[in-house]
C-alpha atoms as a PDB file:
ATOM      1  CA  UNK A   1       0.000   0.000   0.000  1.00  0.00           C
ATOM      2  CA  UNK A   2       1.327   3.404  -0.667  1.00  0.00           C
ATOM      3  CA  UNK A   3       0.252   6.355   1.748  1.00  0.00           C
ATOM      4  CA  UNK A   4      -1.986   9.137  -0.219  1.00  0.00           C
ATOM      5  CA  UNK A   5      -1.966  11.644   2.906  1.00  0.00           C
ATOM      6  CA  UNK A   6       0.506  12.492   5.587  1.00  0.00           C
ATOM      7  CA  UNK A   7      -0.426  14.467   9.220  1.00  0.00           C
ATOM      8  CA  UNK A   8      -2.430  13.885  12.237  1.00  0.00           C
ATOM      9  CA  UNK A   9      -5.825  13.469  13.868  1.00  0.00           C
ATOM     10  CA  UNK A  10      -5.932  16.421  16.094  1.00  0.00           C
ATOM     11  CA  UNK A  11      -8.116  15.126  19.108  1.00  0.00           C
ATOM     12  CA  UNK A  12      -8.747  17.651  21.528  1.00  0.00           C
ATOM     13  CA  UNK A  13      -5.377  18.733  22.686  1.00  0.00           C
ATOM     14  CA  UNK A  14      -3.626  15.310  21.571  1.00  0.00           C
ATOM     15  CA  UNK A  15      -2.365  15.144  17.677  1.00  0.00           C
ATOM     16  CA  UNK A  16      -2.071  11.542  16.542  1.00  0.00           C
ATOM     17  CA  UNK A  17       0.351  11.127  13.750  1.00  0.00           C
ATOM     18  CA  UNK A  18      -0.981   9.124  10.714  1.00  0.00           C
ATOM     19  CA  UNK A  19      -0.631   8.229   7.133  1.00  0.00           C
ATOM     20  CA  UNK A  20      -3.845   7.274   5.326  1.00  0.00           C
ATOM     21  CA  UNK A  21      -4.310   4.780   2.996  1.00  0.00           C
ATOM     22  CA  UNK A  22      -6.954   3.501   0.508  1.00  0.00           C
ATOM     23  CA  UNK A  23      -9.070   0.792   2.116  1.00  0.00           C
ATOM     24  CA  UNK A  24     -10.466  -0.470  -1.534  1.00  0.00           C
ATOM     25  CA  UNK A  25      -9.599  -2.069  -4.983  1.00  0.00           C
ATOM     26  CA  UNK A  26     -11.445  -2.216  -7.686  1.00  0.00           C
ATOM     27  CA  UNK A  27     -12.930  -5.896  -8.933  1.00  0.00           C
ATOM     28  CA  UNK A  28     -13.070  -4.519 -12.044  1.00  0.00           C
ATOM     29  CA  UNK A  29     -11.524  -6.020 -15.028  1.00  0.00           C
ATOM     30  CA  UNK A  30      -8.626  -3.825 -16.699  1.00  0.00           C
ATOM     31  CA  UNK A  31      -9.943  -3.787 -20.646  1.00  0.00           C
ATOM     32  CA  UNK A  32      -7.297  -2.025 -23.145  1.00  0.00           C
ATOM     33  CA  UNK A  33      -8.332  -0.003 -25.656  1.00  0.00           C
ATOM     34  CA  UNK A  34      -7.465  -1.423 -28.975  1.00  0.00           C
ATOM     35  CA  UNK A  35      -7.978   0.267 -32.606  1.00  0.00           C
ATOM     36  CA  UNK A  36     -10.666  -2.178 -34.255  1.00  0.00           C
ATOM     37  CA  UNK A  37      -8.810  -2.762 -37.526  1.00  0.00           C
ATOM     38  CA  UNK A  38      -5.380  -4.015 -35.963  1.00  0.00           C
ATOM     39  CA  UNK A  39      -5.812  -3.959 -32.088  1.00  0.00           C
ATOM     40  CA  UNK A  40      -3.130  -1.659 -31.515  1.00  0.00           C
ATOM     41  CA  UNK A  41      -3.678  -0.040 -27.787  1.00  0.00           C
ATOM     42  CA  UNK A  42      -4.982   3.574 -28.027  1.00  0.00           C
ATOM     43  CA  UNK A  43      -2.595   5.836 -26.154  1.00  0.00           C
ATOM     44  CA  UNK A  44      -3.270   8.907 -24.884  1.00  0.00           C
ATOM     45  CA  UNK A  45      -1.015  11.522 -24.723  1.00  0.00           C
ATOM     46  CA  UNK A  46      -0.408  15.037 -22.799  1.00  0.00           C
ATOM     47  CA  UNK A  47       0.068  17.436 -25.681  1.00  0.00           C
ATOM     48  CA  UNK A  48       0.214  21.142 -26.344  1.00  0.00           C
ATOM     49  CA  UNK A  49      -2.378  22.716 -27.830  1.00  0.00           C
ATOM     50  CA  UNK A  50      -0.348  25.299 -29.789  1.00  0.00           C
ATOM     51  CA  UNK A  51       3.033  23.176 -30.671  1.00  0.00           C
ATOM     52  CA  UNK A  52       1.165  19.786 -30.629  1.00  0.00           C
ATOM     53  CA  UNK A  53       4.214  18.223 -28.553  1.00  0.00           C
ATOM     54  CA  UNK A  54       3.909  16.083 -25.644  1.00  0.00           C
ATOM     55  CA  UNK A  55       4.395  17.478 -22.496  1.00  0.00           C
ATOM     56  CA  UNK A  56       6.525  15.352 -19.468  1.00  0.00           C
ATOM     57  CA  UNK A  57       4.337  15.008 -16.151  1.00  0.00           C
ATOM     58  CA  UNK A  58       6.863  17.310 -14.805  1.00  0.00           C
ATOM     59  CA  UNK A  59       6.860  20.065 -17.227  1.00  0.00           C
ATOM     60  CA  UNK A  60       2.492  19.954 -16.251  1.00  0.00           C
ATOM     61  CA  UNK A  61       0.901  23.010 -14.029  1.00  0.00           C
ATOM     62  CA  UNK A  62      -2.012  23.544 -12.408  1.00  0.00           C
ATOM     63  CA  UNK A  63      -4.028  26.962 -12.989  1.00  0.00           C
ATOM     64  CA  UNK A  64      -6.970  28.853 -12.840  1.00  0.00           C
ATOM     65  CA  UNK A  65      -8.117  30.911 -15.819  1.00  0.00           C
ATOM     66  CA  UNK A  66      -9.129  34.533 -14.426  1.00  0.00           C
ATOM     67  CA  UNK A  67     -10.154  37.357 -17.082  1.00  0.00           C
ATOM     68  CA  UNK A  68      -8.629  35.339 -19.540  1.00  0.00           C
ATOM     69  CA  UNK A  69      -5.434  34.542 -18.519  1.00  0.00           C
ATOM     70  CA  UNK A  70      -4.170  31.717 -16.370  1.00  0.00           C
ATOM     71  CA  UNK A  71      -3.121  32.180 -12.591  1.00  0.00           C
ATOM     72  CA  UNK A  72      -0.880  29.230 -11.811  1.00  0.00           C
ATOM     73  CA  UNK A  73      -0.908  27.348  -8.542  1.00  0.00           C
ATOM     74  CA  UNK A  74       2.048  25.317  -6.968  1.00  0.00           C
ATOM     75  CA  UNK A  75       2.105  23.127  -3.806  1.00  0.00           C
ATOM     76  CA  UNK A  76       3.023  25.936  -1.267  1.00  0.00           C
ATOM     77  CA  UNK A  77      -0.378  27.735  -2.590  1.00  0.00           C
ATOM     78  CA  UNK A  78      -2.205  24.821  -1.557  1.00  0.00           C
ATOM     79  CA  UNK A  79      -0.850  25.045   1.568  1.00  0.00           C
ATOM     80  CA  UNK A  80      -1.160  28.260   2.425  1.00  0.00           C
ATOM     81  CA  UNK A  81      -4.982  28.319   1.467  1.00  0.00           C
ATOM     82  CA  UNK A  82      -5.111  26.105   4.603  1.00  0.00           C
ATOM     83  CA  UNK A  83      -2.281  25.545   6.225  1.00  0.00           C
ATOM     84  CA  UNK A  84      -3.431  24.227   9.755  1.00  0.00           C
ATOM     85  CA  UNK A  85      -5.925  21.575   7.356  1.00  0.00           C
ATOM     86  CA  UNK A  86      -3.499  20.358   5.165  1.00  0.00           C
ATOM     87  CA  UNK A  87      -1.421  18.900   7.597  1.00  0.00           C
ATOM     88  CA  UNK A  88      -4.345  18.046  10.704  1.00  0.00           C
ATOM     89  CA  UNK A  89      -7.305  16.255  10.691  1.00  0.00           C
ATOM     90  CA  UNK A  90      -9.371  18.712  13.710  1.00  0.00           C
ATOM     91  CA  UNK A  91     -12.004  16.659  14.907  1.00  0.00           C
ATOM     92  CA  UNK A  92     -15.045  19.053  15.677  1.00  0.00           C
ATOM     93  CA  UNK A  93     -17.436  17.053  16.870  1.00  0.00           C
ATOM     94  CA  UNK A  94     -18.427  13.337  17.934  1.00  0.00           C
ATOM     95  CA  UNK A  95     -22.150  12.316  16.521  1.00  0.00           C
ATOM     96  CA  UNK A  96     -23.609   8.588  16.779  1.00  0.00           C
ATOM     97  CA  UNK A  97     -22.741   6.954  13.188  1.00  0.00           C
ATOM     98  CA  UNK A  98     -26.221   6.329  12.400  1.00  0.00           C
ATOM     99  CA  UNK A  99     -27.082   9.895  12.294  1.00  0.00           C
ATOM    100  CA  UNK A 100     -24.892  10.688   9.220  1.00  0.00           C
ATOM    101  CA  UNK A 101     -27.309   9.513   6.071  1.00  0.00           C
ATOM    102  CA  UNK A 102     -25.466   7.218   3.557  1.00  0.00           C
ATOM    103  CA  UNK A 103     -25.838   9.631   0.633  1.00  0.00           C
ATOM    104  CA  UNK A 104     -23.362  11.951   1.732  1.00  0.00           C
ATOM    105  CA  UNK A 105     -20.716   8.723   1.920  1.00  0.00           C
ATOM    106  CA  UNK A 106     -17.766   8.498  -0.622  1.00  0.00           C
ATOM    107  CA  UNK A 107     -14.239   6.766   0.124  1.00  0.00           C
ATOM    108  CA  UNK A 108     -12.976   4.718   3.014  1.00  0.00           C
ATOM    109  CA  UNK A 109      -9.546   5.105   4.545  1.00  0.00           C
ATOM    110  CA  UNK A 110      -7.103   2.917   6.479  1.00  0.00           C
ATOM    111  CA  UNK A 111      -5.593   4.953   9.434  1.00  0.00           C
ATOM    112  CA  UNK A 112      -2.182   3.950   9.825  1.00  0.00           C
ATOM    113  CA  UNK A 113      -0.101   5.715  13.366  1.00  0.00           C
ATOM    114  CA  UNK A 114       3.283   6.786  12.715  1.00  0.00           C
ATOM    115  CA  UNK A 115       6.065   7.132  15.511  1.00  0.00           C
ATOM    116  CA  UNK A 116       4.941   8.161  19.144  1.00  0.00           C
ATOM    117  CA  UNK A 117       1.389   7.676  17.941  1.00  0.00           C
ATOM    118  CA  UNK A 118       0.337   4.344  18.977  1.00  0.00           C
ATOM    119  CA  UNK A 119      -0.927   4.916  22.376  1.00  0.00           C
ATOM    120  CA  UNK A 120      -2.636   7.617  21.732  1.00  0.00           C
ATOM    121  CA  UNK A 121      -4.184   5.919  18.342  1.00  0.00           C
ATOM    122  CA  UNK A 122      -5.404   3.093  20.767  1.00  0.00           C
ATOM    123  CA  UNK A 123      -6.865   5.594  22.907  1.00  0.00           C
ATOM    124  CA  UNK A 124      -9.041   7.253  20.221  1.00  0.00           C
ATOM    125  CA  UNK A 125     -10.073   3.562  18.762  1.00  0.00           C
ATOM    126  CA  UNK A 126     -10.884   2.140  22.421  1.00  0.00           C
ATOM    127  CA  UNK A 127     -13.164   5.704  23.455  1.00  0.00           C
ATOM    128  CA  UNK A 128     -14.808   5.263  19.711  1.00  0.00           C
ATOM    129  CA  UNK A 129     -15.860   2.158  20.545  1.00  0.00           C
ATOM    130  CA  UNK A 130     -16.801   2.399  23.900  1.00  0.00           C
ATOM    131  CA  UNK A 131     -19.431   5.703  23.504  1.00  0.00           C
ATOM    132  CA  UNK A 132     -20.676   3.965  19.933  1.00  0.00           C
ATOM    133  CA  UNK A 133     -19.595   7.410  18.239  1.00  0.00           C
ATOM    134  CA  UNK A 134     -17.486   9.035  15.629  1.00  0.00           C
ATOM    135  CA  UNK A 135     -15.388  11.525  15.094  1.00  0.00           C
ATOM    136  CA  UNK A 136     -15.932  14.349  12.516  1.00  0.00           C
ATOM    137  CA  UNK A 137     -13.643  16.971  10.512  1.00  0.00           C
ATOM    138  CA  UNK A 138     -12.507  18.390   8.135  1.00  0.00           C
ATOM    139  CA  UNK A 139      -8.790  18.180   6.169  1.00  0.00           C
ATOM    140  CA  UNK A 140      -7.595  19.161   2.335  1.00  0.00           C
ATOM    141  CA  UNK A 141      -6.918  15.701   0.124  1.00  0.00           C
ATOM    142  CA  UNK A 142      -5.242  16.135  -2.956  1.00  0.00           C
ATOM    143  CA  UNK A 143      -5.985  19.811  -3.030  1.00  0.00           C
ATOM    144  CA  UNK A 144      -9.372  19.931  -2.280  1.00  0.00           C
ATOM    145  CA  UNK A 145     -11.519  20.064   1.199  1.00  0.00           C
ATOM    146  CA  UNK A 146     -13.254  17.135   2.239  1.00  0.00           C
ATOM    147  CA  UNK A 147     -14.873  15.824   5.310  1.00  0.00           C
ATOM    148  CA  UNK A 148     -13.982  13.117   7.432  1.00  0.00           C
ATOM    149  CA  UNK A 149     -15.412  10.900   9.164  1.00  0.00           C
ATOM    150  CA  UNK A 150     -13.324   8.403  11.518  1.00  0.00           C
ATOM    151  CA  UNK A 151     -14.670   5.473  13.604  1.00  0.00           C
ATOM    152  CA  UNK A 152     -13.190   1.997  14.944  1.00  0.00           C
ATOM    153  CA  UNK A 153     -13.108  -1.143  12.252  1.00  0.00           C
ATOM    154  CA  UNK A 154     -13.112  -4.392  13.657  1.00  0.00           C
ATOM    155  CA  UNK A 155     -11.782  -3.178  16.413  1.00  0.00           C
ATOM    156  CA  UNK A 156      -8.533  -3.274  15.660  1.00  0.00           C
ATOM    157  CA  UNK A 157      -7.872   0.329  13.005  1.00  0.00           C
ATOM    158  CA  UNK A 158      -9.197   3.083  12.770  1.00  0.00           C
ATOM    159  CA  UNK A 159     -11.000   3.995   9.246  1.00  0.00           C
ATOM    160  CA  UNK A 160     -11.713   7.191   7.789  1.00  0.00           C
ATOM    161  CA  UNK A 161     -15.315   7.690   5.562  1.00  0.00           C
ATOM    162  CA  UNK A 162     -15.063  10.961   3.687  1.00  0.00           C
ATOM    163  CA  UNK A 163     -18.002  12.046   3.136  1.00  0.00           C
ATOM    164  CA  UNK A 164     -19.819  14.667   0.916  1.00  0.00           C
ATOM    165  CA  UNK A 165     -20.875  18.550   2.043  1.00  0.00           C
ATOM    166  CA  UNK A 166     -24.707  19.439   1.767  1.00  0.00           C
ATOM    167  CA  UNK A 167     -24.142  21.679  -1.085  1.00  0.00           C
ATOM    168  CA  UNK A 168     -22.713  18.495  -3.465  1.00  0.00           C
ATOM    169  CA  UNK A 169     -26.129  16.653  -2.927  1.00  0.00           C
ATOM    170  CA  UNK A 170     -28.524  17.338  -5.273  1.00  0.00           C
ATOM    171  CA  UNK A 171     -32.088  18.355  -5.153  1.00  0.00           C
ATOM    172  CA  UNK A 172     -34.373  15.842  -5.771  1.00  0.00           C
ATOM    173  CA  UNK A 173     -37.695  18.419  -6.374  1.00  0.00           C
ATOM    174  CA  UNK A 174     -37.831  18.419 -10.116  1.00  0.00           C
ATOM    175  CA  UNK A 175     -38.290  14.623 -10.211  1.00  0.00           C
ATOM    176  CA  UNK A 176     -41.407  12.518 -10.431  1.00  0.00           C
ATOM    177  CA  UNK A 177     -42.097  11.312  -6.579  1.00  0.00           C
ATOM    178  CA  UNK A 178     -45.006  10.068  -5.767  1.00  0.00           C
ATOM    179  CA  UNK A 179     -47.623  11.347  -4.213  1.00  0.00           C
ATOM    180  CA  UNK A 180     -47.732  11.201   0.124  1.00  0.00           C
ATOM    181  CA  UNK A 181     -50.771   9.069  -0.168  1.00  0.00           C
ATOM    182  CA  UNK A 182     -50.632   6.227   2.325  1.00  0.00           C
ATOM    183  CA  UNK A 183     -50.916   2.457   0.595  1.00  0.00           C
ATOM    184  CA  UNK A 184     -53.841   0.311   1.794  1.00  0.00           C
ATOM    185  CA  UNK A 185     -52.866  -1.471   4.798  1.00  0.00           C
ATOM    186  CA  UNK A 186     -53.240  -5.242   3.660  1.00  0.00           C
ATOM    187  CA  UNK A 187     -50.305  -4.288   1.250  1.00  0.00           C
ATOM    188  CA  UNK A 188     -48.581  -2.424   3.730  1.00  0.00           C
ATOM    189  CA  UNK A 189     -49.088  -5.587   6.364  1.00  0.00           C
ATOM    190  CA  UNK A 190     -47.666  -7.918   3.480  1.00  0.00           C
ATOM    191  CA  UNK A 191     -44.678  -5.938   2.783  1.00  0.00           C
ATOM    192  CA  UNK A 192     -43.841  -5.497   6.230  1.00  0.00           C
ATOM    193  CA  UNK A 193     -44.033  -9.350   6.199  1.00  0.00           C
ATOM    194  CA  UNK A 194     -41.587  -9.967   3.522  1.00  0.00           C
ATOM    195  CA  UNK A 195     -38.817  -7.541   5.034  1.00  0.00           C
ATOM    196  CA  UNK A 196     -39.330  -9.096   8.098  1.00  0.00           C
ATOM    197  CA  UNK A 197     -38.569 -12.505   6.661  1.00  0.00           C
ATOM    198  CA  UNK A 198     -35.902 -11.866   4.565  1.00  0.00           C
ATOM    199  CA  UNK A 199     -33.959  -9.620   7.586  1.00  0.00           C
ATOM    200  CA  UNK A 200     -30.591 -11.199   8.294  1.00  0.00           C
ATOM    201  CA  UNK A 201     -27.862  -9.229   9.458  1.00  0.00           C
ATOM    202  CA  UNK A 202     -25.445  -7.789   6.887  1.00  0.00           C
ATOM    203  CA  UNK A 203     -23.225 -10.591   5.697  1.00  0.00           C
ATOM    204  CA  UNK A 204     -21.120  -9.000   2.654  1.00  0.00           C
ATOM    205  CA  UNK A 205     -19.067 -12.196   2.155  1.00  0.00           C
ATOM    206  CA  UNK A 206     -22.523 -12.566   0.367  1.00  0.00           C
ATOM    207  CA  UNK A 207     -21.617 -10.302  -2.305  1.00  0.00           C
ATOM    208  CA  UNK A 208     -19.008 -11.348  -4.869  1.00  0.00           C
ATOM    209  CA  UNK A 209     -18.593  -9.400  -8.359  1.00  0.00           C
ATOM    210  CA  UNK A 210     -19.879 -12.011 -10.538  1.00  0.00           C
ATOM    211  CA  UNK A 211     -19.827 -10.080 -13.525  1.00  0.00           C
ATOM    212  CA  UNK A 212     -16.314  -9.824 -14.138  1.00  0.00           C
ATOM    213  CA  UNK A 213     -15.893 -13.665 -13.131  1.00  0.00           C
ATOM    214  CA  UNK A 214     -18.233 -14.291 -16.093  1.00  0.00           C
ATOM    215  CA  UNK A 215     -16.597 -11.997 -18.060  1.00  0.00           C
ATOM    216  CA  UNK A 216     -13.908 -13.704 -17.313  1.00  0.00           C
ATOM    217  CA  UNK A 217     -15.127 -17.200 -18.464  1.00  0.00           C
ATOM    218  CA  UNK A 218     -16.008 -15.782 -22.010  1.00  0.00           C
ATOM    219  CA  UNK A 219     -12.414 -14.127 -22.230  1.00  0.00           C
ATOM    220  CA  UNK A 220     -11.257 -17.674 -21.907  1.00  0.00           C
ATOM    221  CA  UNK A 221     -13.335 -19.189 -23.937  1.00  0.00           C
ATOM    222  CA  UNK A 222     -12.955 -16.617 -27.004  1.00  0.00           C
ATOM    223  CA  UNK A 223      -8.863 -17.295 -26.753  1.00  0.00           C
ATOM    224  CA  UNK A 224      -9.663 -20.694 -27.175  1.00  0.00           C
ATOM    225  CA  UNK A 225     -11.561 -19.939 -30.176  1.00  0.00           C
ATOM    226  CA  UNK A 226     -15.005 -21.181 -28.712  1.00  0.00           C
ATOM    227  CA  UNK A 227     -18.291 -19.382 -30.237  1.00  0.00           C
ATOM    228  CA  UNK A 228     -20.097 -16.984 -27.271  1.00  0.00           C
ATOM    229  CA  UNK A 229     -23.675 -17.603 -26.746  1.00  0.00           C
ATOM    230  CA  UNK A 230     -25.512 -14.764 -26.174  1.00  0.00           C
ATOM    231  CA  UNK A 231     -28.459 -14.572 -24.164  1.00  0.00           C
ATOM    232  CA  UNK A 232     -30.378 -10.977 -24.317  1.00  0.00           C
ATOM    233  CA  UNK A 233     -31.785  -9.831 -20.816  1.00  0.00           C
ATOM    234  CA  UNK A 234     -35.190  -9.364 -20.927  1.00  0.00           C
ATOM    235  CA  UNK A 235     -36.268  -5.608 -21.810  1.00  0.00           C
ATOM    236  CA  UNK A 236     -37.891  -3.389 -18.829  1.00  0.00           C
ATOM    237  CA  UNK A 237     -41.416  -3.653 -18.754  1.00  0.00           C
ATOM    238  CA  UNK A 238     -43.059  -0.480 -19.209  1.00  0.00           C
ATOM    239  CA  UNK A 239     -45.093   0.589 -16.350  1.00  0.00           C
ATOM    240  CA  UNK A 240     -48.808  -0.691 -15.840  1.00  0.00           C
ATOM    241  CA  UNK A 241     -51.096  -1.057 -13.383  1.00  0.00           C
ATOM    242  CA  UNK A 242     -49.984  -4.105 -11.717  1.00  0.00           C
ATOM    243  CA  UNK A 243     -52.208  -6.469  -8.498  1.00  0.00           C
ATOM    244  CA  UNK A 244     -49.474  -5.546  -5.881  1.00  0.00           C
ATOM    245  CA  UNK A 245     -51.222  -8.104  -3.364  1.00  0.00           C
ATOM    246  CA  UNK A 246     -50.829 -10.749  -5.665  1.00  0.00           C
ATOM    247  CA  UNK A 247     -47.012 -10.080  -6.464  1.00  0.00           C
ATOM    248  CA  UNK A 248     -46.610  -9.638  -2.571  1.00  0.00           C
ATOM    249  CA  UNK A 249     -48.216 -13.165  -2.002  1.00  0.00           C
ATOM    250  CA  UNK A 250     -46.338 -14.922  -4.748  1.00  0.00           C
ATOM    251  CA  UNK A 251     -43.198 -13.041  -3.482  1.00  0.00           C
ATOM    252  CA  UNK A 252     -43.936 -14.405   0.158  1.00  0.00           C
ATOM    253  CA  UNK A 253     -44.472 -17.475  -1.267  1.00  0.00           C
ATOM    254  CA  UNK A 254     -40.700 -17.733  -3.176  1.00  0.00           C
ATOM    255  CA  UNK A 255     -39.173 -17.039  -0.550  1.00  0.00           C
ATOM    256  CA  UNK A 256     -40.983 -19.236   2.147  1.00  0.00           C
ATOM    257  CA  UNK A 257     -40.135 -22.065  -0.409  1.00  0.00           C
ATOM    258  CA  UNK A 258     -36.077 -20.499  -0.526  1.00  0.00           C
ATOM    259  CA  UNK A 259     -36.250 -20.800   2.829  1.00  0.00           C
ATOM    260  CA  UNK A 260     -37.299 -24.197   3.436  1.00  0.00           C
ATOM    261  CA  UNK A 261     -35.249 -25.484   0.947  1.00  0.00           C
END
């Protein structure tokens, strides 16, 4: 793993040296882009726009076009636009982790202490744990603001959620909802049923990216020179009145039989 961010968790009075690391991979498969006619990869390249030459990586700047000319920015700008938050992670506030909505979720973290900082990294986990809350603030990531969030995995590292400000979620009030008109309460009463007999706690060892295993499969297959089968997915049906008593019985039904099986 290679570190993305280097500071500390500033926890009331204590700072908590850390480096913070990406806590996911993608599943996904890694498809080249070939030209059709003689699968050659597609590059892309970094060019000028007047001279048409490639630029190195370190020859590239960052700016901001302002009344038509370009106000470049270089690390110690970044800096000093927030110094004290490009180095800290200020916790403001400790809130119980089911009061922060899922929507405003985006990336988790691994919280790795540095030197001098394991004691006081055990503290933080331990309290965490033991008051059921989490700690929130706010630090720059690759030269941008973000919030973090920063509560105990497994109880054994801490993990930090960054999470989305208000102003990035959208408004949902152009869209069609439906009406607040209550549904009748047999269908209500069989709904209620179903969740109740499906409800299991979260398990998600029982979620494995199937796609790109089958994707997979037919990769094999096609370098062996077999023929690919293709079966279409049935198209969406459009929307129609539908007996929503009888697809909640039938659905009770399936899985009653799931189960018992």
């Amino acid at each position: 793993m290679k570190a993305i961010w280097n500071g500390a968790i500033g926890f009331g009075l204590v700072n908590i040296p850390i480096k913070i690391y990406s806590a996911t991979e993608t599943s996904k498969l890694d498809l080249d882009m070939l030209d059709r006619s003689d699968l050659s990869n597609i590059r892309f390249k970094r060019v000028n726009e007047n001279t048409g030459k490639e630029v190195k990586w370190e020859n590239i700047v960052k700016g901001y076009l302002m009344d038509d000319k370009y106000i470049v920015l270089d690390e110690e700008d970044y800096e000093a636009a927030s110094p004290e938050k490009s180095k800290i992670l200020s916790i403001d506030q400790f809130v119980k982790e089911s009061e922060v909505d899922s929507v405003y979720f985006e990336n988790p973290y691994y919280l790795e202490p540095q030197k001098n900082g394991d004691n006081a990294y055990r503290l933080l986990l331990k309290a965490l744990a033991k008051t059921e809350m989490v700690g929130v603030g706010t630090f720059v990531l690759r030269e941008s603001e973000a919030i973090g969030m920063i509560r105990p995995y497994n109880d054994e590292i801490l993990v930090l959620n960054r999470l989305r400000f208000a102003q990035e979620i959208r408004d949902y009030g152009d869209l069609k909802i439906p009406a607040k008109k209550a549904p009748k309460p047999a269908e209500l009463k069989m709904a209620v049923n179903f969740i109740e007999q499906l409800s299991q706690e979260f398990d998600p060892e029982m979620y494995k990216d199937t796609y790109s295993e089958s994707l997979m499969k037919i990769i094999k297959k096609k370098a062996k020179g077999k023929t690919i089968k293709t079966k279409k997915a049935e198209p969406a049906k459009e929307g129609k009145v539908i007996d929503l008593m009888a697809q909640l019985k039938a659905s009770l039904q399936s899985s009653k039989s799931k189960n018992a099986s």
